[in-house]
Structure formats: C-alpha cells, structure tokens
N, C-alpha and C. Protein backbone atom coordinates (compact mmCIF):
# COMPACT_ATOMS: atom_id res chain seq x y z
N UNK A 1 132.05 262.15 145.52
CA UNK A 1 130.99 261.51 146.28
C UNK A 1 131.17 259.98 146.14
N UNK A 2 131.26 259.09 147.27
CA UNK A 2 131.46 257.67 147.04
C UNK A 2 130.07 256.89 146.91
N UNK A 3 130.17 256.22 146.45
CA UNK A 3 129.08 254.90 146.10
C UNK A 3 127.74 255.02 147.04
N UNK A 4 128.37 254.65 148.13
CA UNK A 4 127.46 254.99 149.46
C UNK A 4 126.98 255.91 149.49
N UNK A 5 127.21 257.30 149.32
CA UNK A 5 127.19 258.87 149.68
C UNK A 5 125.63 258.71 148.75
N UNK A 6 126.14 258.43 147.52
CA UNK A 6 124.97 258.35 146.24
C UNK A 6 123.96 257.68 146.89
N UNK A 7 123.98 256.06 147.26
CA UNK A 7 122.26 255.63 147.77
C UNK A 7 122.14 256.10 149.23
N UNK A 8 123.09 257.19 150.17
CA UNK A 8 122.50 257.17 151.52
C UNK A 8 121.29 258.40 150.94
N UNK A 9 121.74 259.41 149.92
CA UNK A 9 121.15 260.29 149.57
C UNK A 9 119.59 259.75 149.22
N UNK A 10 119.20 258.70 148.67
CA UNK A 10 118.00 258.09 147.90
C UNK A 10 117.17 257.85 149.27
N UNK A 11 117.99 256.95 149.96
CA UNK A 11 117.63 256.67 150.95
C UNK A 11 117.02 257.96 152.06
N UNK A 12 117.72 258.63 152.67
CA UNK A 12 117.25 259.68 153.10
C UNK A 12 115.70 260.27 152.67
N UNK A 13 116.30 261.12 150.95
CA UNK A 13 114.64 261.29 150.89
C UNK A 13 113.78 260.37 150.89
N UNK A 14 114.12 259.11 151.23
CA UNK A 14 112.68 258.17 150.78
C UNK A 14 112.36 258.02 152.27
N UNK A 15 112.90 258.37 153.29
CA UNK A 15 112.67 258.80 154.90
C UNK A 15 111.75 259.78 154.94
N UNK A 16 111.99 261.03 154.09
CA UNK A 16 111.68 262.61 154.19
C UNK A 16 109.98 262.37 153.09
N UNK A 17 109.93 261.25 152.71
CA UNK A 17 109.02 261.50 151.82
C UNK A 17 109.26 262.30 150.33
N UNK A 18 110.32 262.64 150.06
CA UNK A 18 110.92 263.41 148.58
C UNK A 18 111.12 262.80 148.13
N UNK A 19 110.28 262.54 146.76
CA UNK A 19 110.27 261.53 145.66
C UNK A 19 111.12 262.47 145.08
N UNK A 20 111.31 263.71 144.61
CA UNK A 20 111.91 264.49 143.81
C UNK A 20 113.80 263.94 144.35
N UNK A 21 113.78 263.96 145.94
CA UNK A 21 115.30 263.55 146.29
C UNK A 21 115.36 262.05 145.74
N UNK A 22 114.36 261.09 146.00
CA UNK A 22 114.90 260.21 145.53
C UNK A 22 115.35 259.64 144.37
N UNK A 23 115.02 260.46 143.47
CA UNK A 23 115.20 260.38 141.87
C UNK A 23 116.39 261.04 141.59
N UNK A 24 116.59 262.06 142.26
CA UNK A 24 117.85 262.79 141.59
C UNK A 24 119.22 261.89 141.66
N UNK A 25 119.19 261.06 142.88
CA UNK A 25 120.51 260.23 142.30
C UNK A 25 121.00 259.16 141.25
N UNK A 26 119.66 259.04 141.14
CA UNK A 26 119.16 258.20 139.37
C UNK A 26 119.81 258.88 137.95
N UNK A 27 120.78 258.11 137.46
CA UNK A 27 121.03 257.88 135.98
C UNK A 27 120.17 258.62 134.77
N UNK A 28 119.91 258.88 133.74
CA UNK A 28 119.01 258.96 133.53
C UNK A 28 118.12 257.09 132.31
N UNK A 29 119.34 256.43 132.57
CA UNK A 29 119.28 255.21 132.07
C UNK A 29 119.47 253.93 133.33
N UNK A 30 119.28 254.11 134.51
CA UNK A 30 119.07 252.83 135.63
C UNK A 30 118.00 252.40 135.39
N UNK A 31 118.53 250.85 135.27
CA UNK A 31 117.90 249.58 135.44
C UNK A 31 117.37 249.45 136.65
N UNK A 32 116.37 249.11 136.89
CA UNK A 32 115.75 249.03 137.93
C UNK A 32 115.09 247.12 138.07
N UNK A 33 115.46 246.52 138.90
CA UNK A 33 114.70 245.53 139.03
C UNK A 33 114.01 245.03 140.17
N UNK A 34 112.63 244.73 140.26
CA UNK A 34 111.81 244.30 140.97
C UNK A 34 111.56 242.22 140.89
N UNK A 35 111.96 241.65 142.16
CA UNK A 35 112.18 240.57 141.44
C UNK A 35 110.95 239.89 141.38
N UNK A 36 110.96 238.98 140.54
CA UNK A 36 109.76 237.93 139.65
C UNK A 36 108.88 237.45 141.35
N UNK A 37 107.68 237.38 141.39
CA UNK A 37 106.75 237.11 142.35
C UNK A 37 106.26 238.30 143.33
N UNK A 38 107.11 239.41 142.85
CA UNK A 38 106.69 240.69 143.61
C UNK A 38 105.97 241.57 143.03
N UNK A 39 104.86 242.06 143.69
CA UNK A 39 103.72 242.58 142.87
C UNK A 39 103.83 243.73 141.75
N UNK A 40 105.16 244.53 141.31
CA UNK A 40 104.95 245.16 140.88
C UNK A 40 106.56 244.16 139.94
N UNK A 41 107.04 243.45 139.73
CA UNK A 41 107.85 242.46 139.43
C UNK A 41 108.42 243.14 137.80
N UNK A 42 109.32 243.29 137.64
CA UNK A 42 110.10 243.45 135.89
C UNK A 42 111.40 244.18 136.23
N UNK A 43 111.79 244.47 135.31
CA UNK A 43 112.80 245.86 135.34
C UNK A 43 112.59 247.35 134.28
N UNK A 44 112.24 247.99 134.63
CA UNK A 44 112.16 249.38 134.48
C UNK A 44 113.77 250.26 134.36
N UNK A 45 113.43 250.88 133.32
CA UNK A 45 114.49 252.15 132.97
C UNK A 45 114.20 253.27 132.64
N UNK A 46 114.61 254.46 133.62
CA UNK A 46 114.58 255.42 133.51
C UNK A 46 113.30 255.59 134.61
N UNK A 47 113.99 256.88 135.41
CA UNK A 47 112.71 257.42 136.66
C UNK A 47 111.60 257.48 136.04
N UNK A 48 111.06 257.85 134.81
CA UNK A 48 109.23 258.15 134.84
C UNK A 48 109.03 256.10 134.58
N UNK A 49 109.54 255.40 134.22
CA UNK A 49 109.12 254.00 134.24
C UNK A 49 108.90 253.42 135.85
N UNK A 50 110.49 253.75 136.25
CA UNK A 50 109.90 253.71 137.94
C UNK A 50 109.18 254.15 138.51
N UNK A 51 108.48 255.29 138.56
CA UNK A 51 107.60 255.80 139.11
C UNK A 51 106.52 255.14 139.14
N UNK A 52 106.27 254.98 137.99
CA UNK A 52 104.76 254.73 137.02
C UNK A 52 104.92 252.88 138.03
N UNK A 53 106.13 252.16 137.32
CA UNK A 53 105.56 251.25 137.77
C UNK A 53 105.90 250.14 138.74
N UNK A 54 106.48 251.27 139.81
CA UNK A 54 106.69 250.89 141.05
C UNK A 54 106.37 251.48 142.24
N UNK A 55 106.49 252.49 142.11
CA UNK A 55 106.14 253.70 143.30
C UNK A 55 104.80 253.82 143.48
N UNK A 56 104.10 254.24 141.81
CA UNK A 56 102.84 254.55 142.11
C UNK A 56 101.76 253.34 142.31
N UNK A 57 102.55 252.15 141.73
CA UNK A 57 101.94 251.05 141.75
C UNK A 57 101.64 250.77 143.09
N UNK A 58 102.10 251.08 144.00
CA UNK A 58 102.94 250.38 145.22
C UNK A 58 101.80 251.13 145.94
N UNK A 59 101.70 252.40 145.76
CA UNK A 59 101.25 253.06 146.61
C UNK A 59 99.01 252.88 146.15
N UNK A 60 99.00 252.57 145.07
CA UNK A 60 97.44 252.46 144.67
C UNK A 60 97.00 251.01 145.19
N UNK A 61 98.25 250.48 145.79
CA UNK A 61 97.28 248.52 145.86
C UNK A 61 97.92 248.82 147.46
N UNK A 62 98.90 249.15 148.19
CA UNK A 62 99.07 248.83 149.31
C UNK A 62 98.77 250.39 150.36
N UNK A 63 98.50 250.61 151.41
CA UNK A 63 98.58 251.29 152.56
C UNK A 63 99.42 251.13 153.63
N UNK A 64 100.04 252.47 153.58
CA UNK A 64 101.27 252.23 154.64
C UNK A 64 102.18 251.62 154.12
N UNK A 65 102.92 251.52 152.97
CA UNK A 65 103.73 251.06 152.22
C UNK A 65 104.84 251.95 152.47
N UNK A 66 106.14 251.10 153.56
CA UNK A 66 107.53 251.40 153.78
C UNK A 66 108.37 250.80 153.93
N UNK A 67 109.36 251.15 153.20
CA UNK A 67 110.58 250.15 153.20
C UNK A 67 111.59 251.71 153.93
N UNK A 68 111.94 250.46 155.20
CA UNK A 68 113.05 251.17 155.83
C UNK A 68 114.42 250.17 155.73
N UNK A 69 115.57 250.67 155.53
CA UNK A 69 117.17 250.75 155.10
C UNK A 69 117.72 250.69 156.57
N UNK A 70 118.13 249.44 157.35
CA UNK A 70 118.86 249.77 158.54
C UNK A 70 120.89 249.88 158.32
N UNK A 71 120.80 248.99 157.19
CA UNK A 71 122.28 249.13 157.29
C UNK A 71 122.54 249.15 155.23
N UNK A 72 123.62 249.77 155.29
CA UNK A 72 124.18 250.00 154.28
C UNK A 72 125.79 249.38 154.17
N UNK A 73 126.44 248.71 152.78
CA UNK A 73 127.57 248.23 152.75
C UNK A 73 127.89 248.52 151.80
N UNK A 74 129.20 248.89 151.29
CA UNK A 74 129.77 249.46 150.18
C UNK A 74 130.83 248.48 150.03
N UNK A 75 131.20 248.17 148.62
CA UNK A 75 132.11 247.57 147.90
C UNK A 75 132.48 248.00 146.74
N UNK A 76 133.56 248.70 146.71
CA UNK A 76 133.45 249.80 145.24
C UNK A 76 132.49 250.33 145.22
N UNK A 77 131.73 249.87 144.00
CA UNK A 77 131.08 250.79 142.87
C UNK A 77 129.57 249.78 143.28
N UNK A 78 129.77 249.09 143.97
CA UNK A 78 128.30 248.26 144.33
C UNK A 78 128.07 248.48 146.02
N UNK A 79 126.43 248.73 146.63
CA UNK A 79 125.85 249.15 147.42
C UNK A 79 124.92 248.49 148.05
N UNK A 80 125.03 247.28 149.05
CA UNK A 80 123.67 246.69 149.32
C UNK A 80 123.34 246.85 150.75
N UNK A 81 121.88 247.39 150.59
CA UNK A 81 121.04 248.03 151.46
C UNK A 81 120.06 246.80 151.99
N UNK A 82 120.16 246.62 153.21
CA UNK A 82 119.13 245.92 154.19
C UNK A 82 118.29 246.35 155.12
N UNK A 83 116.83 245.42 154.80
CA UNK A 83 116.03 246.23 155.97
C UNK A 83 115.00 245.29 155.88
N UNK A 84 113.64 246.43 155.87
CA UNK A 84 112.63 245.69 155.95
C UNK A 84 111.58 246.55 154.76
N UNK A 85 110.47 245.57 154.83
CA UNK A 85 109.32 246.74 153.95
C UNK A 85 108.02 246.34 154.78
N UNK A 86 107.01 247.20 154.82
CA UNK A 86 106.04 247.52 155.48
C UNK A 86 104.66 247.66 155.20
N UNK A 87 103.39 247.18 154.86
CA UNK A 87 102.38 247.22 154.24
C UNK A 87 100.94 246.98 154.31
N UNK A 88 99.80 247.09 154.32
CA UNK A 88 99.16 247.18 154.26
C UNK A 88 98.10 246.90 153.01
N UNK A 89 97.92 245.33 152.36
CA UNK A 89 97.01 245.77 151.46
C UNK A 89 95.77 245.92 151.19
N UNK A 90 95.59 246.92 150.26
CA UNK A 90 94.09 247.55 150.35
C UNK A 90 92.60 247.01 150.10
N UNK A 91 93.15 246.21 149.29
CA UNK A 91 91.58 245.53 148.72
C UNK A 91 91.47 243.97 150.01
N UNK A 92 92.51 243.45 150.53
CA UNK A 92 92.10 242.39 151.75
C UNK A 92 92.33 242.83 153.62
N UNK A 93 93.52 243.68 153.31
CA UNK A 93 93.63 244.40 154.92
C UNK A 93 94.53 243.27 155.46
N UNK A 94 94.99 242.52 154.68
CA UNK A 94 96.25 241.51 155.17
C UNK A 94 97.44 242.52 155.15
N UNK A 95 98.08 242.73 156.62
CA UNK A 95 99.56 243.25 157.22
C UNK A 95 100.53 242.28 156.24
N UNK A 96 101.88 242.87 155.92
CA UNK A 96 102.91 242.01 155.69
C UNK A 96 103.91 242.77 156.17
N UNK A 97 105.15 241.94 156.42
CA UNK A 97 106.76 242.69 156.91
C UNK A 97 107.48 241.03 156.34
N UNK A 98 108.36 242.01 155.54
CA UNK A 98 109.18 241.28 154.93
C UNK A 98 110.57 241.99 155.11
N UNK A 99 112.18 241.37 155.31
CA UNK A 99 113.02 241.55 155.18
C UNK A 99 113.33 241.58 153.76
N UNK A 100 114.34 242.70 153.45
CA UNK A 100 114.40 243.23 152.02
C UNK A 100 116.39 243.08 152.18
N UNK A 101 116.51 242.58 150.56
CA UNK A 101 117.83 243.71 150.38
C UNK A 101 117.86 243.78 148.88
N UNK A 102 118.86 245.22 149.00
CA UNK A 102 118.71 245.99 147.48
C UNK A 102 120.05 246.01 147.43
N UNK A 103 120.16 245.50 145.85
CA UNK A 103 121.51 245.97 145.66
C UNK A 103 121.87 247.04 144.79
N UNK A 104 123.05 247.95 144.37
CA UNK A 104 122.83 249.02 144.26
C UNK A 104 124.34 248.75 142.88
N UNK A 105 124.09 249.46 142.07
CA UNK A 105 125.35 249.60 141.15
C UNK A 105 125.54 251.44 141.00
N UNK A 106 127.07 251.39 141.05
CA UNK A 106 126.92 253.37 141.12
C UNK A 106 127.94 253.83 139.92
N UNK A 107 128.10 254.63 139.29
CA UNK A 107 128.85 255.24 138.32
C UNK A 107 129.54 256.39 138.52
N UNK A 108 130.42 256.87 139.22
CA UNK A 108 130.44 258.23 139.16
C UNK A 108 130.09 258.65 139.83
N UNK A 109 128.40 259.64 140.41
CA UNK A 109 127.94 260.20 141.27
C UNK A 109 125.93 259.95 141.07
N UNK A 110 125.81 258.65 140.10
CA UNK A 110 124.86 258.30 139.88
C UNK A 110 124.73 256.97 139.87
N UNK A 111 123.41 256.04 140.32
CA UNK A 111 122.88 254.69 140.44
C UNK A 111 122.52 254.50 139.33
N UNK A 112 122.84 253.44 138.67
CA UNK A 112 122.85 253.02 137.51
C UNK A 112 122.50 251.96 136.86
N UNK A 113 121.97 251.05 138.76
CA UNK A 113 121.23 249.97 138.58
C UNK A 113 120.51 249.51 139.72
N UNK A 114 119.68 249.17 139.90
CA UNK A 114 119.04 248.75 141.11
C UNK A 114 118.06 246.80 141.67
N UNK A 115 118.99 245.86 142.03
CA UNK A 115 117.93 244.44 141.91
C UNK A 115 117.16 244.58 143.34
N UNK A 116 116.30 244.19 144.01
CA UNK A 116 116.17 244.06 144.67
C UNK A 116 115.34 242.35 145.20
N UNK A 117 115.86 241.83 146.31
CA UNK A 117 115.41 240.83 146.43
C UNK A 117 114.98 240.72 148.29
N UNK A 118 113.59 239.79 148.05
CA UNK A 118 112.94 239.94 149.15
C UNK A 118 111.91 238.47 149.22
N UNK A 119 110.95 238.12 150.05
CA UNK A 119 110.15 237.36 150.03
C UNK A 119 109.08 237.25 149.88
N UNK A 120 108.92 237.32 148.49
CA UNK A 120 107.80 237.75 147.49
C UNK A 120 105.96 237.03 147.85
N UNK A 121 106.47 235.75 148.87
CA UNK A 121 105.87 234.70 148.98
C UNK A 121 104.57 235.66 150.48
N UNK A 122 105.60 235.99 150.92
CA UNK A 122 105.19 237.19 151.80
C UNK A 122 104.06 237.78 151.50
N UNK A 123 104.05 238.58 150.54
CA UNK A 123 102.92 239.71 149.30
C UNK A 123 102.13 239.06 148.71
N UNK A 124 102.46 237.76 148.03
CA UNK A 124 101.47 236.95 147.39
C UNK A 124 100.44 236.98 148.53
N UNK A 125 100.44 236.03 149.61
CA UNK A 125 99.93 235.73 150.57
C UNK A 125 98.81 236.99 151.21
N UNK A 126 99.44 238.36 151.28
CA UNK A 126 98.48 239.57 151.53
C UNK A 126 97.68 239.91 150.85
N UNK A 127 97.99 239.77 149.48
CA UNK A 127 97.35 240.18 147.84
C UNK A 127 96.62 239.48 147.85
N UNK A 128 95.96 237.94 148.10
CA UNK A 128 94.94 237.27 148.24
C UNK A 128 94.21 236.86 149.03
N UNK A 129 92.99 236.57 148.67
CA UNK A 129 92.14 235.66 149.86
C UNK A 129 91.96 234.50 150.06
C-alpha cells in the first residue's frame, strides 16, 4: 500500500462519516499536530488523545464542522492534503471557511504523523464577539 493509498483511506471515511475508518490508518503512536492559534491547538498521540482532543472538541464548540480534501500529493513517505474546512460556531453563529493543508508522514502501511496548517486567524474571529 503506498503513502497515498494510507491517507486516501482516512480521508474517505472522514467523507463516509467513519470515525472507526478514520483511525484505523493511525499508528498506534502518531503525532498529531494542530497548529498554535487553532482552537483545539497542541499535538496529541495516539487515537483516544485525538479523539478526545480534536474531533470531539471540534464537534462540541462548532456545527457543521467539515474539512473536505480536494487534492492529494505524494512524495515518498510524506502526504500533503489540500482543501478547505467548514463551520459553524455554536455559542456566536459566526460561518468560517478556511483553506487548509495537512501534511502527512507514513511508515509502512500506517500515518505516523500528522501537522496541519491553516488560518487560524479565521476561527479566532468566529470564536468571538
């Protein structure tokens, strides 16, 4: 399975709504990073840290929270994914769309690291009044 094969798979279920698919191509030791000014911002290791404090985070403060993947690029063993993310937050009802990209590190037949960078300035701006 090549590099790509591994995050089109993540990607997919996170289309289908399968958190269970999107985890399985996870390490059981990926770094995960959320970058500094983004609301759920650190790096996390290991799926129950991501979950806890990105996914579910994501999903208790924003509505309609989606990040869609239009293009994918492979270079070896590294994977960066571009798109957008999508949102709604809950406590002001400020819309945001921000262009996203993720970069992806792969091992074998598992992701093993994840940065992602975006315009955090974006979210600040929704998150307040």
């Amino acid at each position: 399975m090549s590099a790509l094969d591994v995050i089109k798979a993540h990607y997919d279920a996170n289309d289908r709504g399968d958190l269970a698919g999107m985890l399985a191509p996870f390490a059981d030791d990926i770094r995960w990073t959320e970058m500094a000014g983004f609301p759920c911002a650190g790096t996390y290791v290991g799926a129950e840290e991501i979950v806890k404090n990105v996914f579910a985070r994501l999903a208790e403060e924003w509505d309609g929270y989606t990040c869609t993947v239009t293009e994918l690029h492979e270079a070896g063993d590294v994977v960066v994914g571009l798109g957008s993310y999508t949102a709604t937050h809950k406590a002001t009802g400020r819309f945001v769309e921000a262009r996203v990209a993720h970069v992806w590190r792969v091992a074998g037949d598992k992701a093993v690291a994840f940065e992602q960078f975006t315009d955090t300035l974006l979210f600040e701006r929704a998150a307040h009044t």
